[in-house]
PDB file of N, CA and C in Angstrom:
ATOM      1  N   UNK A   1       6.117 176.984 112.216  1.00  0.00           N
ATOM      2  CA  UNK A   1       6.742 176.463 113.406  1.00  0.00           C
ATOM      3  C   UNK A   1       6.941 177.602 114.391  1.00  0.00           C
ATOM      4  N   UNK A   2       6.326 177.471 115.623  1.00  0.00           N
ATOM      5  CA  UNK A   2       6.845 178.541 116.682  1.00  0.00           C
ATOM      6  C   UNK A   2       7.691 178.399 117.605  1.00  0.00           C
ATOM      7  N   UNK A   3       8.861 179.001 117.224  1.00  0.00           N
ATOM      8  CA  UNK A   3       9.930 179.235 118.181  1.00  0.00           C
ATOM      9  C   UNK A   3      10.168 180.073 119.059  1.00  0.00           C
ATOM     10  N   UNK A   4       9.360 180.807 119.735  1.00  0.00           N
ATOM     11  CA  UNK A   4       9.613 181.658 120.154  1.00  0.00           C
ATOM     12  C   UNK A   4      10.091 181.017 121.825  1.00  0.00           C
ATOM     13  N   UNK A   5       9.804 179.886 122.350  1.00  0.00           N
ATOM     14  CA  UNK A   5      10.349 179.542 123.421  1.00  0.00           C
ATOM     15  C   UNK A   5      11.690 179.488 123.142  1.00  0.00           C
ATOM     16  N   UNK A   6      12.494 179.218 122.317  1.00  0.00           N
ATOM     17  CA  UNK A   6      13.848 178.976 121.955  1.00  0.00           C
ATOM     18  C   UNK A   6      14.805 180.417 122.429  1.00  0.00           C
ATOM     19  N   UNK A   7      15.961 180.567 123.234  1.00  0.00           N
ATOM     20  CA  UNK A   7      16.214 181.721 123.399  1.00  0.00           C
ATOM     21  C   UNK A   7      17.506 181.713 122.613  1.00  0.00           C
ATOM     22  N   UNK A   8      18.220 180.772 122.499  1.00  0.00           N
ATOM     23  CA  UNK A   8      19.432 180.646 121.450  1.00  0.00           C
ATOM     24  C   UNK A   8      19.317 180.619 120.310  1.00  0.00           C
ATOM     25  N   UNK A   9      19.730 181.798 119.347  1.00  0.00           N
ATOM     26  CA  UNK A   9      19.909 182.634 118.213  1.00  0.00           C
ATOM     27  C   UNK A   9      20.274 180.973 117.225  1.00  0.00           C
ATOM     28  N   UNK A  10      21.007 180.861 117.640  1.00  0.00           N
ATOM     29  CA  UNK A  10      21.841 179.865 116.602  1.00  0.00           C
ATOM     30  C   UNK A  10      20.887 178.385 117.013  1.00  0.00           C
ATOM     31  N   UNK A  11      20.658 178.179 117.858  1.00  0.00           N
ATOM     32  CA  UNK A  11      19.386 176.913 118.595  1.00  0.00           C
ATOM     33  C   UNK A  11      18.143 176.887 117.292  1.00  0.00           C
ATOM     34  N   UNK A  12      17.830 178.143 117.259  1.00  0.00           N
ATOM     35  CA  UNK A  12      16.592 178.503 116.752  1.00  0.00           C
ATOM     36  C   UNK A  12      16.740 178.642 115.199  1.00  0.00           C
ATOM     37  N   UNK A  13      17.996 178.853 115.062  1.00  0.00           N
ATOM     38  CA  UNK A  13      17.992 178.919 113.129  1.00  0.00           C
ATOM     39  C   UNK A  13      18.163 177.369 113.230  1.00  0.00           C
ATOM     40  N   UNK A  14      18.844 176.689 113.378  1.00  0.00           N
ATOM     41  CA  UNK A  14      19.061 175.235 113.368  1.00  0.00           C
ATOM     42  C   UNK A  14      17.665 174.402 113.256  1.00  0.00           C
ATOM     43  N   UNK A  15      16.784 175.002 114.401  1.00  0.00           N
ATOM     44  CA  UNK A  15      15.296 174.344 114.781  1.00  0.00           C
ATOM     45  C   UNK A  15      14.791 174.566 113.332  1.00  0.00           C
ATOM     46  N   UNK A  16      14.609 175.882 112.608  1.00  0.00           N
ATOM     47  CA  UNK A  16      14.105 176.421 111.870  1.00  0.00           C
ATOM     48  C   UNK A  16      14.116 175.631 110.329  1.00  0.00           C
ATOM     49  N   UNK A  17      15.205 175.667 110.247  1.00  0.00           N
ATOM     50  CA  UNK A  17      16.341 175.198 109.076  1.00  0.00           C
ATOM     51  C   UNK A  17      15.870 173.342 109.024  1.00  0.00           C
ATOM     52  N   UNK A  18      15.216 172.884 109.743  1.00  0.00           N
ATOM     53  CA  UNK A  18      15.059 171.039 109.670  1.00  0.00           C
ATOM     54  C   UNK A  18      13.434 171.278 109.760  1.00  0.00           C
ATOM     55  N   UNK A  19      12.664 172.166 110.300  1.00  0.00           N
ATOM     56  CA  UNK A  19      11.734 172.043 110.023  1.00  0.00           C
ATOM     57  C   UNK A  19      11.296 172.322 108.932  1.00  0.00           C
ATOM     58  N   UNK A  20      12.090 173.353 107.708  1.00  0.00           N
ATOM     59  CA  UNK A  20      11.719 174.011 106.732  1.00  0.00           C
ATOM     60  C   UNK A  20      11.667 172.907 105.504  1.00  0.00           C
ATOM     61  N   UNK A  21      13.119 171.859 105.905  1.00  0.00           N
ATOM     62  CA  UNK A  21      13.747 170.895 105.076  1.00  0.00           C
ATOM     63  C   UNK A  21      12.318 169.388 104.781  1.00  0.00           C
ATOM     64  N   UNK A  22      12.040 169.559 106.573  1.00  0.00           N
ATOM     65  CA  UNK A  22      11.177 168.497 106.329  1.00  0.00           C
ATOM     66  C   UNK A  22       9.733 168.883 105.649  1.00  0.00           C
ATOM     67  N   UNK A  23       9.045 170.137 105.463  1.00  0.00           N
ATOM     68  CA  UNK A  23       8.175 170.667 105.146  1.00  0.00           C
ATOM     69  C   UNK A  23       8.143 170.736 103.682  1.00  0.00           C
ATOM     70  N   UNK A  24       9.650 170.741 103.054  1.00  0.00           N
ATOM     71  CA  UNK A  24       9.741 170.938 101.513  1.00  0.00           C
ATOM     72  C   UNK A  24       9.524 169.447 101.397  1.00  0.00           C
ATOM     73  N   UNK A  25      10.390 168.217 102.088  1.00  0.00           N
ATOM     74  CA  UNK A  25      10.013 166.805 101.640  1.00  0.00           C
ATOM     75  C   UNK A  25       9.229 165.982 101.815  1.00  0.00           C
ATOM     76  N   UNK A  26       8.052 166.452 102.760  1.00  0.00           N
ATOM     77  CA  UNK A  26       6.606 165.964 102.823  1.00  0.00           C
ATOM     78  C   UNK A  26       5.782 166.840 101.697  1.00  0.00           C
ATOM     79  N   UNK A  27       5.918 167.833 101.072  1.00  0.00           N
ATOM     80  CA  UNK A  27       5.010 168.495 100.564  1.00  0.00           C
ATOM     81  C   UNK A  27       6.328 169.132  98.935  1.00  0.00           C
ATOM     82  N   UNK A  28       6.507 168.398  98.034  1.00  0.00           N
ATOM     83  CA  UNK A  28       7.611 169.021  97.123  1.00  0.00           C
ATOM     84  C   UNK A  28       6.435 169.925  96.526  1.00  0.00           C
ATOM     85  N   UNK A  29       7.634 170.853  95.562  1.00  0.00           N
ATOM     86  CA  UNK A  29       7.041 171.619  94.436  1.00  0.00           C
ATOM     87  C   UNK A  29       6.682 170.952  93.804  1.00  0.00           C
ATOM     88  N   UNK A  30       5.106 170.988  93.226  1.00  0.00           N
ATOM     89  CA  UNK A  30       4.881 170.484  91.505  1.00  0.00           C
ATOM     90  C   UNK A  30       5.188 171.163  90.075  1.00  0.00           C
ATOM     91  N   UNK A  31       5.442 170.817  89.175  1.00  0.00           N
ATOM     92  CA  UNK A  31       5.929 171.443  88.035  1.00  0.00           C
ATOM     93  C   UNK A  31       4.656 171.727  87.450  1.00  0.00           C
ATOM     94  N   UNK A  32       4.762 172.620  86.872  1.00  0.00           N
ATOM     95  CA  UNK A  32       3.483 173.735  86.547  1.00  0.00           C
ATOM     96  C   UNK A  32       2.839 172.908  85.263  1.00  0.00           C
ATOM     97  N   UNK A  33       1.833 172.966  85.287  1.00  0.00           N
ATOM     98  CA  UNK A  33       1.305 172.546  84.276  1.00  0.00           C
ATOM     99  C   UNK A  33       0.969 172.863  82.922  1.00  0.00           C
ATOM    100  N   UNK A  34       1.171 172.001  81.586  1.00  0.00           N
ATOM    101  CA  UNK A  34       1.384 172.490  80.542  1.00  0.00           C
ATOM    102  C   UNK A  34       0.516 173.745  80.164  1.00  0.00           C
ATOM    103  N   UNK A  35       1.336 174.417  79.497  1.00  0.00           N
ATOM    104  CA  UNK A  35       0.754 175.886  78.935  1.00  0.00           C
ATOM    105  C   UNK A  35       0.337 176.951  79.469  1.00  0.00           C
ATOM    106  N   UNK A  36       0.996 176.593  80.892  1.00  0.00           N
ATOM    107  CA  UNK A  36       1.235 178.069  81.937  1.00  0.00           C
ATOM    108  C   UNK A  36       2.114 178.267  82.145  1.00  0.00           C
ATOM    109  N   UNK A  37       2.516 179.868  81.798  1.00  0.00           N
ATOM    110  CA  UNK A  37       3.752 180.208  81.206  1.00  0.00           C
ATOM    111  C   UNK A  37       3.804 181.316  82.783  1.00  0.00           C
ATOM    112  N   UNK A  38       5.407 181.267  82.858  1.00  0.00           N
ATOM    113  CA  UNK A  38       5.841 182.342  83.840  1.00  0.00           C
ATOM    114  C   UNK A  38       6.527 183.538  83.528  1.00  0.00           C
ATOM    115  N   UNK A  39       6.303 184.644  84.340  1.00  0.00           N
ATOM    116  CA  UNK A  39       7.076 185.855  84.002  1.00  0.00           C
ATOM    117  C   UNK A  39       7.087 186.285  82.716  1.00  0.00           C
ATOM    118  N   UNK A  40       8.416 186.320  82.246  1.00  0.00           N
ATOM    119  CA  UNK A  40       8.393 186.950  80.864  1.00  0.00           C
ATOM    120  C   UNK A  40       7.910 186.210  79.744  1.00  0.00           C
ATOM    121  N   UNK A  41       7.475 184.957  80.020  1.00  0.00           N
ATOM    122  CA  UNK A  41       6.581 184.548  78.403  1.00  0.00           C
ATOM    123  C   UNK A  41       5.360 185.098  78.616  1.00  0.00           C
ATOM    124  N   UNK A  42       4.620 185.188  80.086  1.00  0.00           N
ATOM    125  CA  UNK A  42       2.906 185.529  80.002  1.00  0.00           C
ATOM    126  C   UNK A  42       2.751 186.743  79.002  1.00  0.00           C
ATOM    127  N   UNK A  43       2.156 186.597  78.320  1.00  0.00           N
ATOM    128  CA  UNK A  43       1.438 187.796  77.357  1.00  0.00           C
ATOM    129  C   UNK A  43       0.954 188.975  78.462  1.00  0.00           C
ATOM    130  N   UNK A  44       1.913 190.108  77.733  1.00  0.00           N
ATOM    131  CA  UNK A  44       1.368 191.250  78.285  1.00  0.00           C
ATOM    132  C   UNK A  44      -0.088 192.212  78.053  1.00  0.00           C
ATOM    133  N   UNK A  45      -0.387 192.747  79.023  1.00  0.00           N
ATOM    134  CA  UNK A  45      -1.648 193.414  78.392  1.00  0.00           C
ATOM    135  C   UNK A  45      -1.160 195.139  78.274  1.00  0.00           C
ATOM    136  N   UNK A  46      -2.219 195.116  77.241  1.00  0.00           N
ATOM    137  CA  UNK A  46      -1.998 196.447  76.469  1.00  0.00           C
ATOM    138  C   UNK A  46      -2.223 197.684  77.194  1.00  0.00           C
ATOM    139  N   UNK A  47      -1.342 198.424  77.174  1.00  0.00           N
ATOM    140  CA  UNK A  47      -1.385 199.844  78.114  1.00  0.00           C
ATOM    141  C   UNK A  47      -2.285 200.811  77.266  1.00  0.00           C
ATOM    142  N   UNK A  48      -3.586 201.387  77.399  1.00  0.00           N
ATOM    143  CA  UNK A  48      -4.599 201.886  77.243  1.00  0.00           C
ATOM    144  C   UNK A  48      -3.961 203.751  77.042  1.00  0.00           C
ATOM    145  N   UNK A  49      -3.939 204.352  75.418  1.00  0.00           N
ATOM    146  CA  UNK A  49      -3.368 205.670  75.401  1.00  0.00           C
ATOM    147  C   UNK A  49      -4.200 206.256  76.557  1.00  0.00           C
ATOM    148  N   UNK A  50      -3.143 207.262  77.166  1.00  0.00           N
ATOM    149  CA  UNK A  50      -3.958 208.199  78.128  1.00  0.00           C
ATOM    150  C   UNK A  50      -4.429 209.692  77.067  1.00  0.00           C
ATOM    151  N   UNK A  51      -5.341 210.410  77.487  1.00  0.00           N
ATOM    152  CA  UNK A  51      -5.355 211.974  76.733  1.00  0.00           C
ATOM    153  C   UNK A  51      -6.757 211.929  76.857  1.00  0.00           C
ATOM    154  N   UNK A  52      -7.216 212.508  75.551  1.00  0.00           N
ATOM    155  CA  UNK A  52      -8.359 212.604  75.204  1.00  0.00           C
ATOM    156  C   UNK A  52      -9.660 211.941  75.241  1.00  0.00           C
ATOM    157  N   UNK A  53     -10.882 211.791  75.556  1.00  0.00           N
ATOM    158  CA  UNK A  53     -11.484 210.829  75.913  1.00  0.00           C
ATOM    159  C   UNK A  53     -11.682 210.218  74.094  1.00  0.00           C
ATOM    160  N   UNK A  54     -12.353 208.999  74.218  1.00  0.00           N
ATOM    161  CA  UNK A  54     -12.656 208.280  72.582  1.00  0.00           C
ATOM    162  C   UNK A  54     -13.934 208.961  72.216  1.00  0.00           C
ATOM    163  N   UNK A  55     -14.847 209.554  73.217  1.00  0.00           N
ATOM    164  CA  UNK A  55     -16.164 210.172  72.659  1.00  0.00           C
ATOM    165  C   UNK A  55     -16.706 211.339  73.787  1.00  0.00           C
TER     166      UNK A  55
END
């Protein structure tokens, strides 16, 4: 949304704030689909020793 015609601080969070509202309730979050895991369940990958080369 461009507000930049808006010169009132408080006009413009207000404008902001109903467009954001209506944008979440035409378009909701979907819930992730089974067996995709977030953050701390994703399996980490293995940190590779540093030093010496293997050959």
């Amino acid at each position: 949304m461009n507000t930049k015609t808006i010169a009132d601080k408080a006009v413009r969070k207000e404008t902001k704030r109903k467009a954001r509202k209506a944008a979440d309730e035409k378009n909701p979050l979907q819930p992730r689909p089974a067996g995709v895991d977030r953050g701390s369940l994703k399996r980490k990958v293995k940190v590779i020793a540093r030093g010496q080369r293997k050959r």
